[in-house]
PDB file of N, CA and C in Angstrom:
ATOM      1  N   UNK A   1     123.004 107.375  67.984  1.00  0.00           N
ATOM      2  CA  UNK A   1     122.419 106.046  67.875  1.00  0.00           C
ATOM      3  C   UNK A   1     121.098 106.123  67.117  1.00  0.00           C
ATOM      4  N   UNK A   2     120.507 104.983  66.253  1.00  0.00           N
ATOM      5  CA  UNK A   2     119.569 104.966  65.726  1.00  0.00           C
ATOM      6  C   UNK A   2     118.464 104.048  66.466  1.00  0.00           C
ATOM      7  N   UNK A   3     117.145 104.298  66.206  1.00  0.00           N
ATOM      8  CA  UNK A   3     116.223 103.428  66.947  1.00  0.00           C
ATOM      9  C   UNK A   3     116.379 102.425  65.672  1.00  0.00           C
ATOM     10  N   UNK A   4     115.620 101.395  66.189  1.00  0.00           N
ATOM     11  CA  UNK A   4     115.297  99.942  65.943  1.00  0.00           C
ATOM     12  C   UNK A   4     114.629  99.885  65.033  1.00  0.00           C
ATOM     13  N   UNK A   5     113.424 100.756  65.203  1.00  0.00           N
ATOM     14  CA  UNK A   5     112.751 100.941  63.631  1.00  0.00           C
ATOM     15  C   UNK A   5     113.098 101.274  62.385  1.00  0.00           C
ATOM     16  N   UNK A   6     114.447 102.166  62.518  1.00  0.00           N
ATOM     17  CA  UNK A   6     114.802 103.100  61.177  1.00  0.00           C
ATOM     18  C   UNK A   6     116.112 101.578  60.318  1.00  0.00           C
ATOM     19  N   UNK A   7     116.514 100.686  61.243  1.00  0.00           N
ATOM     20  CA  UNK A   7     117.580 100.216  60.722  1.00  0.00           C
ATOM     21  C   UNK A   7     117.169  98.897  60.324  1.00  0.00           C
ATOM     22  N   UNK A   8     117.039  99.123  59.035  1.00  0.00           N
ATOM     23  CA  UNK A   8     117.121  97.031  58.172  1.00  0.00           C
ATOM     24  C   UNK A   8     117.615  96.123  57.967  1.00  0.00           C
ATOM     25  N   UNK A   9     117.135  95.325  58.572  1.00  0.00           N
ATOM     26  CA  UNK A   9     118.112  94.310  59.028  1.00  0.00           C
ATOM     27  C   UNK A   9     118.126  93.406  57.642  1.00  0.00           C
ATOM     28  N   UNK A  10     117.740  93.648  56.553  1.00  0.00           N
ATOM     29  CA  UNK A  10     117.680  93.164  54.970  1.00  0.00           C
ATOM     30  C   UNK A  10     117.388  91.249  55.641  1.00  0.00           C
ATOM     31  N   UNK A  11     117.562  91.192  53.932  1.00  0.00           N
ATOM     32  CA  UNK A  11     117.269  89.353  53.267  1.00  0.00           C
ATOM     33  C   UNK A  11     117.950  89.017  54.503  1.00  0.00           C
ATOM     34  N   UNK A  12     117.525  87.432  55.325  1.00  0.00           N
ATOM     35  CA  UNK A  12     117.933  86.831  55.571  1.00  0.00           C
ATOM     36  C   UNK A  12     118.529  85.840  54.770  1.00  0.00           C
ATOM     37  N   UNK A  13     120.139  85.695  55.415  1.00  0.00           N
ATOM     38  CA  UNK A  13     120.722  84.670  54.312  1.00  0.00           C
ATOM     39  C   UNK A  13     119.906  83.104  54.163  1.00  0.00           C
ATOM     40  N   UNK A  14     119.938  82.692  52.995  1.00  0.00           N
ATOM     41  CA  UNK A  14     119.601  81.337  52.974  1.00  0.00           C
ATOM     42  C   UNK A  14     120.374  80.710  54.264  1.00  0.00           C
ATOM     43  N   UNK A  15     121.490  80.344  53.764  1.00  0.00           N
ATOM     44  CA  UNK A  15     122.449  79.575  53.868  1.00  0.00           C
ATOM     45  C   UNK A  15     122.488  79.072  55.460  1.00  0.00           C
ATOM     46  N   UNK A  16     121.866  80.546  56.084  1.00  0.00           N
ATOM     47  CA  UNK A  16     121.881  80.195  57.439  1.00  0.00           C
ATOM     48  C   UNK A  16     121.222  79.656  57.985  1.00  0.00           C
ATOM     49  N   UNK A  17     119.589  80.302  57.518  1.00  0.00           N
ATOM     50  CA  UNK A  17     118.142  79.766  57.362  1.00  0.00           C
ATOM     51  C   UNK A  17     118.144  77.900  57.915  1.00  0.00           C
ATOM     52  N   UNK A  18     118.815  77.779  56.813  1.00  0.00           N
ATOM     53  CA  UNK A  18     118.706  76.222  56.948  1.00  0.00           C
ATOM     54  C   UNK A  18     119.469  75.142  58.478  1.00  0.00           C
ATOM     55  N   UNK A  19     120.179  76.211  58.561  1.00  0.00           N
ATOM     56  CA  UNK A  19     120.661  75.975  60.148  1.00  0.00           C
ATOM     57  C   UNK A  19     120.290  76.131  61.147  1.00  0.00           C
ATOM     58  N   UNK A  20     118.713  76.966  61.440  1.00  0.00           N
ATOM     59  CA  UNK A  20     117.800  76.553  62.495  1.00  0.00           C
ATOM     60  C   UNK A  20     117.771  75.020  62.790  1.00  0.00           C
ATOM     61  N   UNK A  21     118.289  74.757  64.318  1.00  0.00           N
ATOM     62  CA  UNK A  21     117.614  73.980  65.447  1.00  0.00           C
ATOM     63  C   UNK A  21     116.682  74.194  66.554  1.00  0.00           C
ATOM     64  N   UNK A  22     115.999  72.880  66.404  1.00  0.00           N
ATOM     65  CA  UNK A  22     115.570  73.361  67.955  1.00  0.00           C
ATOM     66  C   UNK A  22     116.364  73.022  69.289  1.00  0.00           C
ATOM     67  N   UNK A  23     116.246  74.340  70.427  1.00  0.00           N
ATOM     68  CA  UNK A  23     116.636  73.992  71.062  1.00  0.00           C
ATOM     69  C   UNK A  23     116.790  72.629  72.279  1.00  0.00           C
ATOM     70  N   UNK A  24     117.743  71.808  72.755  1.00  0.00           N
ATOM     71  CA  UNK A  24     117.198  70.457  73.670  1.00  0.00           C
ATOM     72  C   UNK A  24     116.480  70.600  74.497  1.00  0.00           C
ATOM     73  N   UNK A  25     116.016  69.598  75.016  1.00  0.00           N
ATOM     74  CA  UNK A  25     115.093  70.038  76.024  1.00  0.00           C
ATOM     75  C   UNK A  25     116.323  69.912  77.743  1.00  0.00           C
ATOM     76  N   UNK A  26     117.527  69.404  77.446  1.00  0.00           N
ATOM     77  CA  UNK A  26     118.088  69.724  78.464  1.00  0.00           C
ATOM     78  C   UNK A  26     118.727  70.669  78.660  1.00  0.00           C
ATOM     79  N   UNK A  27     118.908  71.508  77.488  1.00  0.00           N
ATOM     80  CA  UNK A  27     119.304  72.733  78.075  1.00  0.00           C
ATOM     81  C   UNK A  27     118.766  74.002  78.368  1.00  0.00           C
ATOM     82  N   UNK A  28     117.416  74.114  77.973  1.00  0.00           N
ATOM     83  CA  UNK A  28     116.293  74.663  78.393  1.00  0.00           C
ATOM     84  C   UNK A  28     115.790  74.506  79.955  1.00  0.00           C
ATOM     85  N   UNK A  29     115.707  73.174  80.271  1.00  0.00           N
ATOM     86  CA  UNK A  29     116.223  72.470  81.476  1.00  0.00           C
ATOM     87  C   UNK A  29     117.327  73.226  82.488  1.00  0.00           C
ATOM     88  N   UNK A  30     118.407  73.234  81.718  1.00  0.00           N
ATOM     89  CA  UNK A  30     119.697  73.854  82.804  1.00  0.00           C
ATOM     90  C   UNK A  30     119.176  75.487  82.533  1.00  0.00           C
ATOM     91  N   UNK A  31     119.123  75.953  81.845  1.00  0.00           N
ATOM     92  CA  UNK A  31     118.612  77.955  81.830  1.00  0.00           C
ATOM     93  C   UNK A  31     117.407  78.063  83.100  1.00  0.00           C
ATOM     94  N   UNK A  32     116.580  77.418  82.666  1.00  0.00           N
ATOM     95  CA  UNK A  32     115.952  77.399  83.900  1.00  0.00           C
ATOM     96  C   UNK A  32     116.213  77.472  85.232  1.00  0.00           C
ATOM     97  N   UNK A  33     117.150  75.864  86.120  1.00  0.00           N
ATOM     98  CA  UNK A  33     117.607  75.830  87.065  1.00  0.00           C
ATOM     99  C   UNK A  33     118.831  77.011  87.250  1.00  0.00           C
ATOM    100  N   UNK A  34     118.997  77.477  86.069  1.00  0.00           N
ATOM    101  CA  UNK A  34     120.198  78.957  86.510  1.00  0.00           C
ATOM    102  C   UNK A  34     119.465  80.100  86.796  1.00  0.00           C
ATOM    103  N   UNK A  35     118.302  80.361  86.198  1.00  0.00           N
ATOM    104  CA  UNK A  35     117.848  81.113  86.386  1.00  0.00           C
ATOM    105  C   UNK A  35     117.089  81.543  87.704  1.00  0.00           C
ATOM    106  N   UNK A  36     116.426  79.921  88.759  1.00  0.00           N
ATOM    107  CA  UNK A  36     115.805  79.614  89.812  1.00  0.00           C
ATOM    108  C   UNK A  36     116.948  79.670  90.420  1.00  0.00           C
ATOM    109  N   UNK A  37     118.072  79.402  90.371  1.00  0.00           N
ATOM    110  CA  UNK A  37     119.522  79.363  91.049  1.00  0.00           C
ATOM    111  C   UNK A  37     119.647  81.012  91.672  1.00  0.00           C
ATOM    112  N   UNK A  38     119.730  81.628  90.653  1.00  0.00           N
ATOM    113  CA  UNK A  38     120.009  83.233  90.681  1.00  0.00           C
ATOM    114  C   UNK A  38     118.512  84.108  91.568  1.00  0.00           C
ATOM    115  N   UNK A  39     117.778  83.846  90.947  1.00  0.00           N
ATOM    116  CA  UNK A  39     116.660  84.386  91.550  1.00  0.00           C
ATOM    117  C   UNK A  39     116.754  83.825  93.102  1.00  0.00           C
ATOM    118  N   UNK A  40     116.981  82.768  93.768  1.00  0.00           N
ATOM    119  CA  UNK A  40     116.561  82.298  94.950  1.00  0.00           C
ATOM    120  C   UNK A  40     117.896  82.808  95.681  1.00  0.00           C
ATOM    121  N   UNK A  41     118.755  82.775  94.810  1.00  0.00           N
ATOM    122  CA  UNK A  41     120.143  83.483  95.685  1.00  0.00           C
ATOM    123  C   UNK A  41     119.744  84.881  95.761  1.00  0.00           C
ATOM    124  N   UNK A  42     119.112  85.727  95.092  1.00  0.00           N
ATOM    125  CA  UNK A  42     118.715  87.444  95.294  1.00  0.00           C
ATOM    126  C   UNK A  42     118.047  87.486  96.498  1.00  0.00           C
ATOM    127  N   UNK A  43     117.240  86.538  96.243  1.00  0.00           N
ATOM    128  CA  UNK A  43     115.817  86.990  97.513  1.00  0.00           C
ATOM    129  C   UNK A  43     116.244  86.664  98.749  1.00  0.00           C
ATOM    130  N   UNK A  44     117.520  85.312  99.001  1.00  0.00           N
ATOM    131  CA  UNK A  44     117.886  85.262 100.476  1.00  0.00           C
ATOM    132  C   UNK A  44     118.998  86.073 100.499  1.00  0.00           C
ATOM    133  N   UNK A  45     119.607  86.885  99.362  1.00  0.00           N
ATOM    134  CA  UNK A  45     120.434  88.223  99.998  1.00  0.00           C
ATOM    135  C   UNK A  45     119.515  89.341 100.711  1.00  0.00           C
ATOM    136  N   UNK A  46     118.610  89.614  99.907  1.00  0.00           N
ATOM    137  CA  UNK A  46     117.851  90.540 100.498  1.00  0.00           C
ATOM    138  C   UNK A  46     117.140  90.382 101.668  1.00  0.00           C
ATOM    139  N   UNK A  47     117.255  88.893 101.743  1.00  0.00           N
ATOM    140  CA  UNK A  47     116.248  88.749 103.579  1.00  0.00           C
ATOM    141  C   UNK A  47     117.281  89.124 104.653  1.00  0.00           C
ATOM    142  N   UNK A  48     118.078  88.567 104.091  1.00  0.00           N
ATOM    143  CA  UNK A  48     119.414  88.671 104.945  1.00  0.00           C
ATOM    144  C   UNK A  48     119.839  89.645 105.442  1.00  0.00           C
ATOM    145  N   UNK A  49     119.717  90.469 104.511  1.00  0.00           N
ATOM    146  CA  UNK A  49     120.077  92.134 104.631  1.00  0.00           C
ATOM    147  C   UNK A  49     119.031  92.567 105.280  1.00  0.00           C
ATOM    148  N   UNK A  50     117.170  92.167 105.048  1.00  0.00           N
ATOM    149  CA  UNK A  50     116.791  93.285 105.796  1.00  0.00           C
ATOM    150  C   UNK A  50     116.008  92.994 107.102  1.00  0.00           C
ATOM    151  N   UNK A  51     116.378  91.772 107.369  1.00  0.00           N
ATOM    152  CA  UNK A  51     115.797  90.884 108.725  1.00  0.00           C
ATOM    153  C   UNK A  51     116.945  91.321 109.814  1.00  0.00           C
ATOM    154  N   UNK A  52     118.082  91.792 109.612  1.00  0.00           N
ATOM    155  CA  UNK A  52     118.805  92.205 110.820  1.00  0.00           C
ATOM    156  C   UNK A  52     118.447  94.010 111.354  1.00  0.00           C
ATOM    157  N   UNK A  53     118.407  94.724 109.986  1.00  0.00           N
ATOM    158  CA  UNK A  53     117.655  95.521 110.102  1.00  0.00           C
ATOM    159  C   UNK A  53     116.308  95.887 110.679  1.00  0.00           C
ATOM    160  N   UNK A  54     115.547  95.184 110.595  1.00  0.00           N
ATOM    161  CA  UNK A  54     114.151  95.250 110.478  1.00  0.00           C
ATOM    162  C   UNK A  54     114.273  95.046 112.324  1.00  0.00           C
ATOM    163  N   UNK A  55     115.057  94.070 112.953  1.00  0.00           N
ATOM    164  CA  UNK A  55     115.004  94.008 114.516  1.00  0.00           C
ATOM    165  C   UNK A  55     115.439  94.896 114.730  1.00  0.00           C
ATOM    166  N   UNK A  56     116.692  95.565 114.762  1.00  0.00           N
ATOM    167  CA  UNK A  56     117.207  96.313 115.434  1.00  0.00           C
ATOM    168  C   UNK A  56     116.174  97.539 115.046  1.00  0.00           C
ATOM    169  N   UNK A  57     115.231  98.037 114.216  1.00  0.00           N
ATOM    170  CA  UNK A  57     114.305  98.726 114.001  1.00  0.00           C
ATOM    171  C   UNK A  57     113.793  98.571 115.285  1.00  0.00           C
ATOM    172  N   UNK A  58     113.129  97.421 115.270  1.00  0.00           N
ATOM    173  CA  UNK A  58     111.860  97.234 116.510  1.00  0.00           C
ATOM    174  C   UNK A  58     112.305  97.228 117.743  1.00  0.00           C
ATOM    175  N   UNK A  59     113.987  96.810 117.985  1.00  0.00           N
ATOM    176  CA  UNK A  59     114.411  97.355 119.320  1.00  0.00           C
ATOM    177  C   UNK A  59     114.419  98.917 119.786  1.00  0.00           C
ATOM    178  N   UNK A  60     114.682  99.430 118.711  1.00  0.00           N
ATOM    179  CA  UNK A  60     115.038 100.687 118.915  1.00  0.00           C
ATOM    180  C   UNK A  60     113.795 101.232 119.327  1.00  0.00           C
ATOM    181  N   UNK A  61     112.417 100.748 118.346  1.00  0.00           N
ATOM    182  CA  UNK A  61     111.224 101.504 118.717  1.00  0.00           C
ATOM    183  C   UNK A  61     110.951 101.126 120.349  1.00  0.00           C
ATOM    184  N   UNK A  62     110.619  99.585 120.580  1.00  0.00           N
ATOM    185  CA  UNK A  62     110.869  99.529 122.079  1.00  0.00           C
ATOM    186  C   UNK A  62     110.987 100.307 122.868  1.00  0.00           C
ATOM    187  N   UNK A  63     113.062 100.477 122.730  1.00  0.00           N
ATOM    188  CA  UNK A  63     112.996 101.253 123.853  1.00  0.00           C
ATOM    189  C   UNK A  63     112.804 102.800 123.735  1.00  0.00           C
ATOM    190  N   UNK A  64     112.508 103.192 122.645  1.00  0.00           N
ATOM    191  CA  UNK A  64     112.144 104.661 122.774  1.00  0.00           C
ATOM    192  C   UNK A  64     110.994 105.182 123.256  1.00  0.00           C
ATOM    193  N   UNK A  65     109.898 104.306 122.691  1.00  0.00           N
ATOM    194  CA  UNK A  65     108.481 104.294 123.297  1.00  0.00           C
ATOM    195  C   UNK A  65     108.556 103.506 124.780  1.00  0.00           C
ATOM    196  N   UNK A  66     109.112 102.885 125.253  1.00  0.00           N
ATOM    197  CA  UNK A  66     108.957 102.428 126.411  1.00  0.00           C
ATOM    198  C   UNK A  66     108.105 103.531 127.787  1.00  0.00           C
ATOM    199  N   UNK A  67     107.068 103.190 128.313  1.00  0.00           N
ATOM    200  CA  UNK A  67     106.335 103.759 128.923  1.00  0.00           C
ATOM    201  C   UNK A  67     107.204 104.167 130.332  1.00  0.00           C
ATOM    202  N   UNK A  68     107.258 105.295 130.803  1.00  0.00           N
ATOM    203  CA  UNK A  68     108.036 105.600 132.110  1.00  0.00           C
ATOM    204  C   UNK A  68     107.878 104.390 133.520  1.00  0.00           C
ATOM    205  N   UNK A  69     108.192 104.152 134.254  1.00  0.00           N
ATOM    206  CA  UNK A  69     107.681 103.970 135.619  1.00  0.00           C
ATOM    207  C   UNK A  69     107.052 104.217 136.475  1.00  0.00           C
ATOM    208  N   UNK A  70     106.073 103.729 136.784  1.00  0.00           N
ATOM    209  CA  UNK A  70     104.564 104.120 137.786  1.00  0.00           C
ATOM    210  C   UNK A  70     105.295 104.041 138.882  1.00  0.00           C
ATOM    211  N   UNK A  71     104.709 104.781 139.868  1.00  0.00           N
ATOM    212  CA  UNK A  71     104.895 104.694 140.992  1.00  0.00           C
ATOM    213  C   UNK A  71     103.257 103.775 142.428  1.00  0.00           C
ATOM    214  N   UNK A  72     103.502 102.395 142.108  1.00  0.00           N
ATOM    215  CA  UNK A  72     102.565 101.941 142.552  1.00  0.00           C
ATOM    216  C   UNK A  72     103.195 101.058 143.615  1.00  0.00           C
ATOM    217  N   UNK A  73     102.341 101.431 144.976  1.00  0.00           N
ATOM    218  CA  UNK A  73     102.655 100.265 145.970  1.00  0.00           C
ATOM    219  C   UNK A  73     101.956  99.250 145.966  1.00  0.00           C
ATOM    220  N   UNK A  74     102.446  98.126 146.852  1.00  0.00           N
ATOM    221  CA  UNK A  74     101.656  97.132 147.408  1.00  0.00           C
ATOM    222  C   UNK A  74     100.624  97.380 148.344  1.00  0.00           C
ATOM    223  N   UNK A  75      99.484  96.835 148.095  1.00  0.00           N
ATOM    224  CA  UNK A  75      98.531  96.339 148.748  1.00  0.00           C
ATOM    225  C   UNK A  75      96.849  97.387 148.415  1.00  0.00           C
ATOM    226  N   UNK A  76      97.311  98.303 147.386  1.00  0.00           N
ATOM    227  CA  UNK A  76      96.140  98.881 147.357  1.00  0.00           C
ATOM    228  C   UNK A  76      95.332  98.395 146.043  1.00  0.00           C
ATOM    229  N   UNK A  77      94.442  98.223 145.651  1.00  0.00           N
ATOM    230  CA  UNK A  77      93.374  97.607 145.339  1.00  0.00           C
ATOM    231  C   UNK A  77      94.012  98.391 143.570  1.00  0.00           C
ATOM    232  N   UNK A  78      93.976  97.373 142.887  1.00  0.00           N
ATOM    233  CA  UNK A  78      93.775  97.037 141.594  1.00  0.00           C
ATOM    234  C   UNK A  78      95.272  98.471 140.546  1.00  0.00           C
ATOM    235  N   UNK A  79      95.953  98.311 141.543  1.00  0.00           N
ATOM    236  CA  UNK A  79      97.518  99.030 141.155  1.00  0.00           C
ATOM    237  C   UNK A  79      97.133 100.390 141.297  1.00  0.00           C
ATOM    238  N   UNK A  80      95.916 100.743 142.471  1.00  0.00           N
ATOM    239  CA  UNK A  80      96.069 102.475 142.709  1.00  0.00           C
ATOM    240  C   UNK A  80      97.411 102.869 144.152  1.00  0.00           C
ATOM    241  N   UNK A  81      97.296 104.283 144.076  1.00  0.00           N
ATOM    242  CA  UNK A  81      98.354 104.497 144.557  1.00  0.00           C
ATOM    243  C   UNK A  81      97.698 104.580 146.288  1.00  0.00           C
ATOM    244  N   UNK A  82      98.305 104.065 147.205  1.00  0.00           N
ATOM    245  CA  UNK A  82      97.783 104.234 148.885  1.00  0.00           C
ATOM    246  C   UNK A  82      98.482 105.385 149.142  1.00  0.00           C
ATOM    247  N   UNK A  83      97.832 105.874 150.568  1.00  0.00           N
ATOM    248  CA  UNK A  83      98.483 106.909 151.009  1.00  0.00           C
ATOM    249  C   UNK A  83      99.215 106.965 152.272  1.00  0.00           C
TER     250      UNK A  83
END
């Protein structure tokens, strides 16, 4: 393959030249809304995907870190242990 620089793209034809339009403004219009279409459909795949993930993450941390069970009775002053 050749780079971009080495290859000439020569004379532009007249003939064609003269067949520049501009583009409408409604279909500049619709590229747009396809483009906001596509983009807004990516980003709620990806929430989608990583919001179910992301809990079951934080369950898991939960219960792994979950602190053991004290052994504290009733009635002694501020959750110490009586004897």
């Amino acid at each position: 393959m050749q780079d971009a620089d080495k290859i000439d793209p020569g004379e532009p034809i007249p003939a064609l030249a003269n067949l520049e339009q501009e583009p409408s403004r409604d279909l500049i219009v619709q590229i747009r809304r396809s483009i906001q279409r596509r983009t807004t459909v990516g980003q709620l795949t990806a929430f989608s995907l990583s919001v179910p993930r992301l809990i079951l993450k934080e369950f898991w941390s939960v219960l792994t870190t979950r602190p053991g069970p004290r052994n504290i009775r009733k009635g002694g002053p501020h959750g110490e242990e009586t004897s």
